[in-house]
PDB file of N, CA and C in Angstrom:
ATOM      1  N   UNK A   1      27.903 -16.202  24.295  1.00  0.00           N
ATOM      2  CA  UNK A   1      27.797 -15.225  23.226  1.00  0.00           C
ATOM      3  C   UNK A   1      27.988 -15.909  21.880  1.00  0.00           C
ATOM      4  N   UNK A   2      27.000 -16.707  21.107  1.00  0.00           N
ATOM      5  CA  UNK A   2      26.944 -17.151  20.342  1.00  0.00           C
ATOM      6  C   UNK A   2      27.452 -16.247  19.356  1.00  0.00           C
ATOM      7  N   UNK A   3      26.892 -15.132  18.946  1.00  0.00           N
ATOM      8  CA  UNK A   3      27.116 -13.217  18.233  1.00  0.00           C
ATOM      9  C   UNK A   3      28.771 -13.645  17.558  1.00  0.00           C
ATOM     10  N   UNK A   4      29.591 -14.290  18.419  1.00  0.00           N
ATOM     11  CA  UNK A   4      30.925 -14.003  18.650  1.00  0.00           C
ATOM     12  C   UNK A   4      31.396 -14.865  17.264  1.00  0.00           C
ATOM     13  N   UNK A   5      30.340 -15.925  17.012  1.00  0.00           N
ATOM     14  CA  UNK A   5      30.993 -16.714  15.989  1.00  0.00           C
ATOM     15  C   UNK A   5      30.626 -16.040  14.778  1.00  0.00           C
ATOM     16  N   UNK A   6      29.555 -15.640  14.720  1.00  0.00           N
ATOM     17  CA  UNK A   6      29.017 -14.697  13.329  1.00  0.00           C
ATOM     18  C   UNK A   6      29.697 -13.654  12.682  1.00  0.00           C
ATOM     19  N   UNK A   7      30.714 -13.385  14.024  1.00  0.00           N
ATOM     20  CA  UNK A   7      31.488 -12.040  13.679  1.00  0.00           C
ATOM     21  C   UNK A   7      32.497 -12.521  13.246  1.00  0.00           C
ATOM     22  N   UNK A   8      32.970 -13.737  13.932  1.00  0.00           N
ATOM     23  CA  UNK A   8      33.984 -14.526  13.424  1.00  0.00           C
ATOM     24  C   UNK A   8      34.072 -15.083  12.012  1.00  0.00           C
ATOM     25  N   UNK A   9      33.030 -15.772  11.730  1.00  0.00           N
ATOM     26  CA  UNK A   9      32.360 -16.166  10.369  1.00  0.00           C
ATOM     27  C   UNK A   9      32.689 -14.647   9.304  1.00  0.00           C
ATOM     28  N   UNK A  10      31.972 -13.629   9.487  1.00  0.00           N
ATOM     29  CA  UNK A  10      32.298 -12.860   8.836  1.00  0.00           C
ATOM     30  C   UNK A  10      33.325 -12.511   8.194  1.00  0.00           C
ATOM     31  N   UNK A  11      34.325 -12.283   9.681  1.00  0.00           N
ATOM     32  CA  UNK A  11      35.700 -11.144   9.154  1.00  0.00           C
ATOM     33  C   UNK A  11      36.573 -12.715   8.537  1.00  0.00           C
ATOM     34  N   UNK A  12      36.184 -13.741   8.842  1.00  0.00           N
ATOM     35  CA  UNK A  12      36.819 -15.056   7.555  1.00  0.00           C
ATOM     36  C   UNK A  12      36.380 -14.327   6.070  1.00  0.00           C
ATOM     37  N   UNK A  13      35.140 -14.396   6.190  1.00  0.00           N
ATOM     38  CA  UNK A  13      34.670 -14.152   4.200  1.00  0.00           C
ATOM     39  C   UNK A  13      35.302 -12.648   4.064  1.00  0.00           C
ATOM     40  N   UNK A  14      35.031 -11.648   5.072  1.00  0.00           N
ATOM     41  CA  UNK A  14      35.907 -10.234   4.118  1.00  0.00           C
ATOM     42  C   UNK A  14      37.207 -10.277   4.047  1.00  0.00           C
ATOM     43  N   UNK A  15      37.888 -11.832   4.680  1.00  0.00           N
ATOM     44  CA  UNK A  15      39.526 -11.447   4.533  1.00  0.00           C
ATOM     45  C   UNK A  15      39.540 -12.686   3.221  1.00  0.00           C
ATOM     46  N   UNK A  16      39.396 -13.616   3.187  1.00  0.00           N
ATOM     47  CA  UNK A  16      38.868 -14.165   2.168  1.00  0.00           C
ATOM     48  C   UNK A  16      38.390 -13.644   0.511  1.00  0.00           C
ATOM     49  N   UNK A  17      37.483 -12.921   0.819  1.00  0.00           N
ATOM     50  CA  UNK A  17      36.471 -12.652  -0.766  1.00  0.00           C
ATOM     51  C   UNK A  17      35.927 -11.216  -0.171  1.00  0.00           C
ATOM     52  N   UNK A  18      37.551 -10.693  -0.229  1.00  0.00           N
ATOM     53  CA  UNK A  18      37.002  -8.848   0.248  1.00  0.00           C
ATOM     54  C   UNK A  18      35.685  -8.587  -0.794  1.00  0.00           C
ATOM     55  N   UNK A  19      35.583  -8.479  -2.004  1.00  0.00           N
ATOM     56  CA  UNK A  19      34.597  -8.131  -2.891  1.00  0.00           C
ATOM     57  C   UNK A  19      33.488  -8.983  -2.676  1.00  0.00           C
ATOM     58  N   UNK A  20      33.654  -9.706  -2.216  1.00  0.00           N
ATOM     59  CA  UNK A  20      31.550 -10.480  -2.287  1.00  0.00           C
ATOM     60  C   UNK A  20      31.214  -9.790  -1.583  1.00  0.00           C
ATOM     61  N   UNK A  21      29.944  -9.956  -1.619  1.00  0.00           N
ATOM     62  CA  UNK A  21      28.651  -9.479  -1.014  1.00  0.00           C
ATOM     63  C   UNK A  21      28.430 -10.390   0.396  1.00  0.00           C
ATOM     64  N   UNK A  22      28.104  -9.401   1.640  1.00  0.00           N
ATOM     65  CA  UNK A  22      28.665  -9.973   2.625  1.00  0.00           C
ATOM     66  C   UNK A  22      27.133  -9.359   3.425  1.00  0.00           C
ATOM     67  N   UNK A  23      26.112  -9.018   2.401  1.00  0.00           N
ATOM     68  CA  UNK A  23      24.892  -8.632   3.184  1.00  0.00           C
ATOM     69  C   UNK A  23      24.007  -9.688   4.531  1.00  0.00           C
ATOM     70  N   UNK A  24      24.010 -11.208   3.516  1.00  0.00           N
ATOM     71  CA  UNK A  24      23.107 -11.664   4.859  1.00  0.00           C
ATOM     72  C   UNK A  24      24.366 -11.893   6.426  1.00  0.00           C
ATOM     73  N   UNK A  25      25.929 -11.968   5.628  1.00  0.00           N
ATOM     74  CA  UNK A  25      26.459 -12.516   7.158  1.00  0.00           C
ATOM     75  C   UNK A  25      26.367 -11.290   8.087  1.00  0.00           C
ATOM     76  N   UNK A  26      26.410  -9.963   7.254  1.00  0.00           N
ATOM     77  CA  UNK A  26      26.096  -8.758   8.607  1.00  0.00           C
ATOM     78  C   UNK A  26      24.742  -9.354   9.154  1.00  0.00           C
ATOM     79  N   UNK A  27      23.852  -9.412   8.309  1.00  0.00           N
ATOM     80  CA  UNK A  27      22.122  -9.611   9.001  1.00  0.00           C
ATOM     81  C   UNK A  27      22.197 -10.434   9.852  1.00  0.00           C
ATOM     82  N   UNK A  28      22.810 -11.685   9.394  1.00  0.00           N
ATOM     83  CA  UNK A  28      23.037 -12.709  10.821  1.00  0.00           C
ATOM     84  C   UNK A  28      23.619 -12.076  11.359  1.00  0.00           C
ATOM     85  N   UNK A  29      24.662 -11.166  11.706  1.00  0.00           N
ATOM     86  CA  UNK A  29      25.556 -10.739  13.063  1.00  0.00           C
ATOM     87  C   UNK A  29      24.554 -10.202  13.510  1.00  0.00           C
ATOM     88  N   UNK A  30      23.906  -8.803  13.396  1.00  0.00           N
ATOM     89  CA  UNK A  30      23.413  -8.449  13.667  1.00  0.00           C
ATOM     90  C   UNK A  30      21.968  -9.216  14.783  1.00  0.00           C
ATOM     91  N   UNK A  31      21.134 -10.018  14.009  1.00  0.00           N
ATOM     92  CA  UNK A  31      19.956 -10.326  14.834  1.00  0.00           C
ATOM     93  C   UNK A  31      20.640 -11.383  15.558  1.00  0.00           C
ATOM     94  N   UNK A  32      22.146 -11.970  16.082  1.00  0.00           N
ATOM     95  CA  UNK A  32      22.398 -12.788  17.032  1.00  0.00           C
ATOM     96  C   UNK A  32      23.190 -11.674  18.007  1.00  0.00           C
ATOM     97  N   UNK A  33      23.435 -10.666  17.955  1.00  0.00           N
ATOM     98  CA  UNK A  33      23.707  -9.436  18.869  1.00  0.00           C
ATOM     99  C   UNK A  33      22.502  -8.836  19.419  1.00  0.00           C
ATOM    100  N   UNK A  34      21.110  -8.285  18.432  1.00  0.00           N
ATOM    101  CA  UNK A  34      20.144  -8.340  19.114  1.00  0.00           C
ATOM    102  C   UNK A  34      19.546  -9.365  20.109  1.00  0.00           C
ATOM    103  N   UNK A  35      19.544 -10.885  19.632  1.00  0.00           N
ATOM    104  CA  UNK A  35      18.779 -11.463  20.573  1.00  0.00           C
ATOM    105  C   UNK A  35      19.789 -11.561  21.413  1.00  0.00           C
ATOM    106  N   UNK A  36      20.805 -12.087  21.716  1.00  0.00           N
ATOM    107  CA  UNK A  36      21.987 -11.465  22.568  1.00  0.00           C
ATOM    108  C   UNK A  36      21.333 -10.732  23.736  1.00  0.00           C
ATOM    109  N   UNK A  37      21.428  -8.961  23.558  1.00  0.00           N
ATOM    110  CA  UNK A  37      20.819  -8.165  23.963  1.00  0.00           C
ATOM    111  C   UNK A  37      19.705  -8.602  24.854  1.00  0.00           C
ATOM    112  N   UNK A  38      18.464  -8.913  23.482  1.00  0.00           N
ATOM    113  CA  UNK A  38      16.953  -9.529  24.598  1.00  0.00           C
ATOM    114  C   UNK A  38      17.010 -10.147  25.589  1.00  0.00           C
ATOM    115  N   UNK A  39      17.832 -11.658  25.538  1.00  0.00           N
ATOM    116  CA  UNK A  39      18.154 -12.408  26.096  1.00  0.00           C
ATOM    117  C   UNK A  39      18.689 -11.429  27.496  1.00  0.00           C
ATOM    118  N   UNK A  40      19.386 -10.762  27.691  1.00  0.00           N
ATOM    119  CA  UNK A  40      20.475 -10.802  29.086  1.00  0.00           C
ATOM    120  C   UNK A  40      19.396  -9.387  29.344  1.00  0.00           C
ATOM    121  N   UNK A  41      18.380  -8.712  28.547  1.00  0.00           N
ATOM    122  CA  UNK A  41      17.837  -7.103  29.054  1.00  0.00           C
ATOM    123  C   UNK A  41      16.416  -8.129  29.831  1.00  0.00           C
ATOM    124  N   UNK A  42      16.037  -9.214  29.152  1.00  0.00           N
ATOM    125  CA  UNK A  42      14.829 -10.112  29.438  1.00  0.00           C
ATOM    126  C   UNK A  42      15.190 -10.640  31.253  1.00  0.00           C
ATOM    127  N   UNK A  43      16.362 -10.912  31.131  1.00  0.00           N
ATOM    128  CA  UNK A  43      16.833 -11.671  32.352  1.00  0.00           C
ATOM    129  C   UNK A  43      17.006 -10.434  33.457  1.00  0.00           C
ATOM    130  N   UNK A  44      17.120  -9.507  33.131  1.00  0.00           N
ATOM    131  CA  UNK A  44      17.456  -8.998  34.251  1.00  0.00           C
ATOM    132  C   UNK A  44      16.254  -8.022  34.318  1.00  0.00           C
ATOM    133  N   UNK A  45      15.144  -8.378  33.843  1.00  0.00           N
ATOM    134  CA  UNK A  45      14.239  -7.254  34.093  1.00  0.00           C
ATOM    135  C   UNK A  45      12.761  -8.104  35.478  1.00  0.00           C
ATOM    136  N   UNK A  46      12.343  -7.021  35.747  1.00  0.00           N
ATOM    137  CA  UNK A  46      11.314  -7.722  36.842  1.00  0.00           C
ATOM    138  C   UNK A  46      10.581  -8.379  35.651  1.00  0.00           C
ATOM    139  N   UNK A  47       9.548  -9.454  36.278  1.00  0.00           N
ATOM    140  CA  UNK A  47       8.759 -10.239  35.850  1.00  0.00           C
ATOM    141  C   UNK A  47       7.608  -9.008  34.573  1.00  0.00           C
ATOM    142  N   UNK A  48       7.462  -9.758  33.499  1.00  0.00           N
ATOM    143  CA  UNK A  48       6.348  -8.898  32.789  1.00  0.00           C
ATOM    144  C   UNK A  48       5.043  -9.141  32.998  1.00  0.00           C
ATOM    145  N   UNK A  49       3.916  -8.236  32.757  1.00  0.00           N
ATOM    146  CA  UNK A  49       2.582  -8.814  32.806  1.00  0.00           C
ATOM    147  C   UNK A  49       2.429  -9.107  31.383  1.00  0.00           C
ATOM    148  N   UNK A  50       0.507  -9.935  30.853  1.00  0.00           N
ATOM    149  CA  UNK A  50       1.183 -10.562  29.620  1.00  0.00           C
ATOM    150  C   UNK A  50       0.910  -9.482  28.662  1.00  0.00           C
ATOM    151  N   UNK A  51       0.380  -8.394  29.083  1.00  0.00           N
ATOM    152  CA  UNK A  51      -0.050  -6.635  28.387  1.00  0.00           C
ATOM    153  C   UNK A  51       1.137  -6.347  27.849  1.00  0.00           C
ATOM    154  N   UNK A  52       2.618  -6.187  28.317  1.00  0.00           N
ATOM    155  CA  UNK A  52       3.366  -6.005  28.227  1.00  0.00           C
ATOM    156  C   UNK A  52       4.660  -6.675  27.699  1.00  0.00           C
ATOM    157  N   UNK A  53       4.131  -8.058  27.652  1.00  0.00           N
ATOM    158  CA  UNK A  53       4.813  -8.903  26.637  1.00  0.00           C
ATOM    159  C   UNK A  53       4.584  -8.768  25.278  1.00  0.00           C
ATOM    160  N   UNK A  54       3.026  -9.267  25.093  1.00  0.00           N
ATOM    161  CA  UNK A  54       2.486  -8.308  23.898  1.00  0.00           C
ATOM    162  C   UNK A  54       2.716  -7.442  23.416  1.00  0.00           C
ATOM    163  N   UNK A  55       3.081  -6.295  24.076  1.00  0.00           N
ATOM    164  CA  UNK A  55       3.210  -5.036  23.462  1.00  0.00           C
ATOM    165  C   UNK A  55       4.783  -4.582  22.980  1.00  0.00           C
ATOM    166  N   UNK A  56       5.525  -5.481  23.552  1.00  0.00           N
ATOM    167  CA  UNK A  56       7.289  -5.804  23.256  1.00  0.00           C
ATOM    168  C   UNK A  56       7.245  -6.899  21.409  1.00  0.00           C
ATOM    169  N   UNK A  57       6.623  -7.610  22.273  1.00  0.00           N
ATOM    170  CA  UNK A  57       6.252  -8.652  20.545  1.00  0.00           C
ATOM    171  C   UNK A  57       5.700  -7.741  19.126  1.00  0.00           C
ATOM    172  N   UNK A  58       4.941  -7.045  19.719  1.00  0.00           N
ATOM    173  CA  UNK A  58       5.021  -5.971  18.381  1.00  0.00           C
ATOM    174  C   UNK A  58       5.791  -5.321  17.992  1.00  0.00           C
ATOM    175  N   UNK A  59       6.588  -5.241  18.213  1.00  0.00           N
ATOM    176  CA  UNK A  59       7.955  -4.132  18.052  1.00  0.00           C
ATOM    177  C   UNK A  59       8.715  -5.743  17.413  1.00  0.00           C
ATOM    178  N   UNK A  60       8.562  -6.541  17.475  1.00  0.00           N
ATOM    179  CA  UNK A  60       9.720  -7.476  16.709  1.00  0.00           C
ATOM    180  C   UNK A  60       8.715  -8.180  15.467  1.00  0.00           C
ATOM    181  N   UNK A  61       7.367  -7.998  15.554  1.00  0.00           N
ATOM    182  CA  UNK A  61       6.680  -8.542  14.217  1.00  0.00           C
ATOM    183  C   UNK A  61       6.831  -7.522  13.017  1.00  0.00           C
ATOM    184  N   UNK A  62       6.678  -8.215  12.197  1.00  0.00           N
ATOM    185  CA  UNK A  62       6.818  -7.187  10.644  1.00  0.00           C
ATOM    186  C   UNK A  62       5.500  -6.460  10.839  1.00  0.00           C
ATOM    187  N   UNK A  63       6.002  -5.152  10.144  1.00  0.00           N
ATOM    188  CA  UNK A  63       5.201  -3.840   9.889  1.00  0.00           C
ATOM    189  C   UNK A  63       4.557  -3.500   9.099  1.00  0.00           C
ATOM    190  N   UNK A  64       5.119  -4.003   7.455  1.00  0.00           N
ATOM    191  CA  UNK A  64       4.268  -4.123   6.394  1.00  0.00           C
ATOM    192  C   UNK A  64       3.408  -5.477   6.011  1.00  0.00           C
ATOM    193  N   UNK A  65       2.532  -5.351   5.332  1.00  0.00           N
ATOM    194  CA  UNK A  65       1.428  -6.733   4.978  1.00  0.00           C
ATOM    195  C   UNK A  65       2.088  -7.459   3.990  1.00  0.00           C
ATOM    196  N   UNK A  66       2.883  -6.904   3.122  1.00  0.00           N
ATOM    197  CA  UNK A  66       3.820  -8.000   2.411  1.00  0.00           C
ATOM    198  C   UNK A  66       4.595  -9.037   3.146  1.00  0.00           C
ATOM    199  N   UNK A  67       4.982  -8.824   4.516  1.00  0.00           N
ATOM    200  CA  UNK A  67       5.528  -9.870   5.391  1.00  0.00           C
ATOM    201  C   UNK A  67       5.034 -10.544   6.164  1.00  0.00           C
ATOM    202  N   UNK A  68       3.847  -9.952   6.905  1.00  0.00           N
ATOM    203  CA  UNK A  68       3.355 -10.473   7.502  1.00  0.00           C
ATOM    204  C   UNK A  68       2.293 -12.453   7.084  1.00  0.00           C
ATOM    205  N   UNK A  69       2.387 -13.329   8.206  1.00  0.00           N
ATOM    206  CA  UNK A  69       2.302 -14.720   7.792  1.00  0.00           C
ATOM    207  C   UNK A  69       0.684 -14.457   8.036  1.00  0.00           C
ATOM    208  N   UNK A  70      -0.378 -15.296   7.248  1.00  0.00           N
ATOM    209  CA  UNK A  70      -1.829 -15.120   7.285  1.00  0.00           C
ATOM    210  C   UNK A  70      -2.112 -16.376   8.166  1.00  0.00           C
TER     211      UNK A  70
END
């Protein structure tokens, strides 16, 4: 559970520098709890077809055209 250090990392800077801005270390907690998640829901699921890999990968690509890479 990698997740574990991010959280760790964190509650250092809010006991630290209660007032900074502590936006990207939530964002990192956060998407290392999601892939977390993927990781162990990926492992324990039956095999995918590749229809269905695809169609999981869209749900994690950006939504608007301002993000998206050309």
């Amino acid at each position: 559970m990698v997740w574990t250090q991010d959280r760790a990392r964190l509650a250092a800077h809010k006991r630290h520098h209660p007032d900074a801005d502590d936006g990207d270390l939530r964002r990192d907690l956060r998407a290392a709890r999601l892939a977390d998640y993927i990781e162990r829901t990926v492992a324990a699921a039956p095999p995918l077809t590749g229809e269905q890999k695809d169609r999981l990968a869209l749900l994690l690509r950006p939504s608007n055209s301002e993000e998206r890479v050309a």
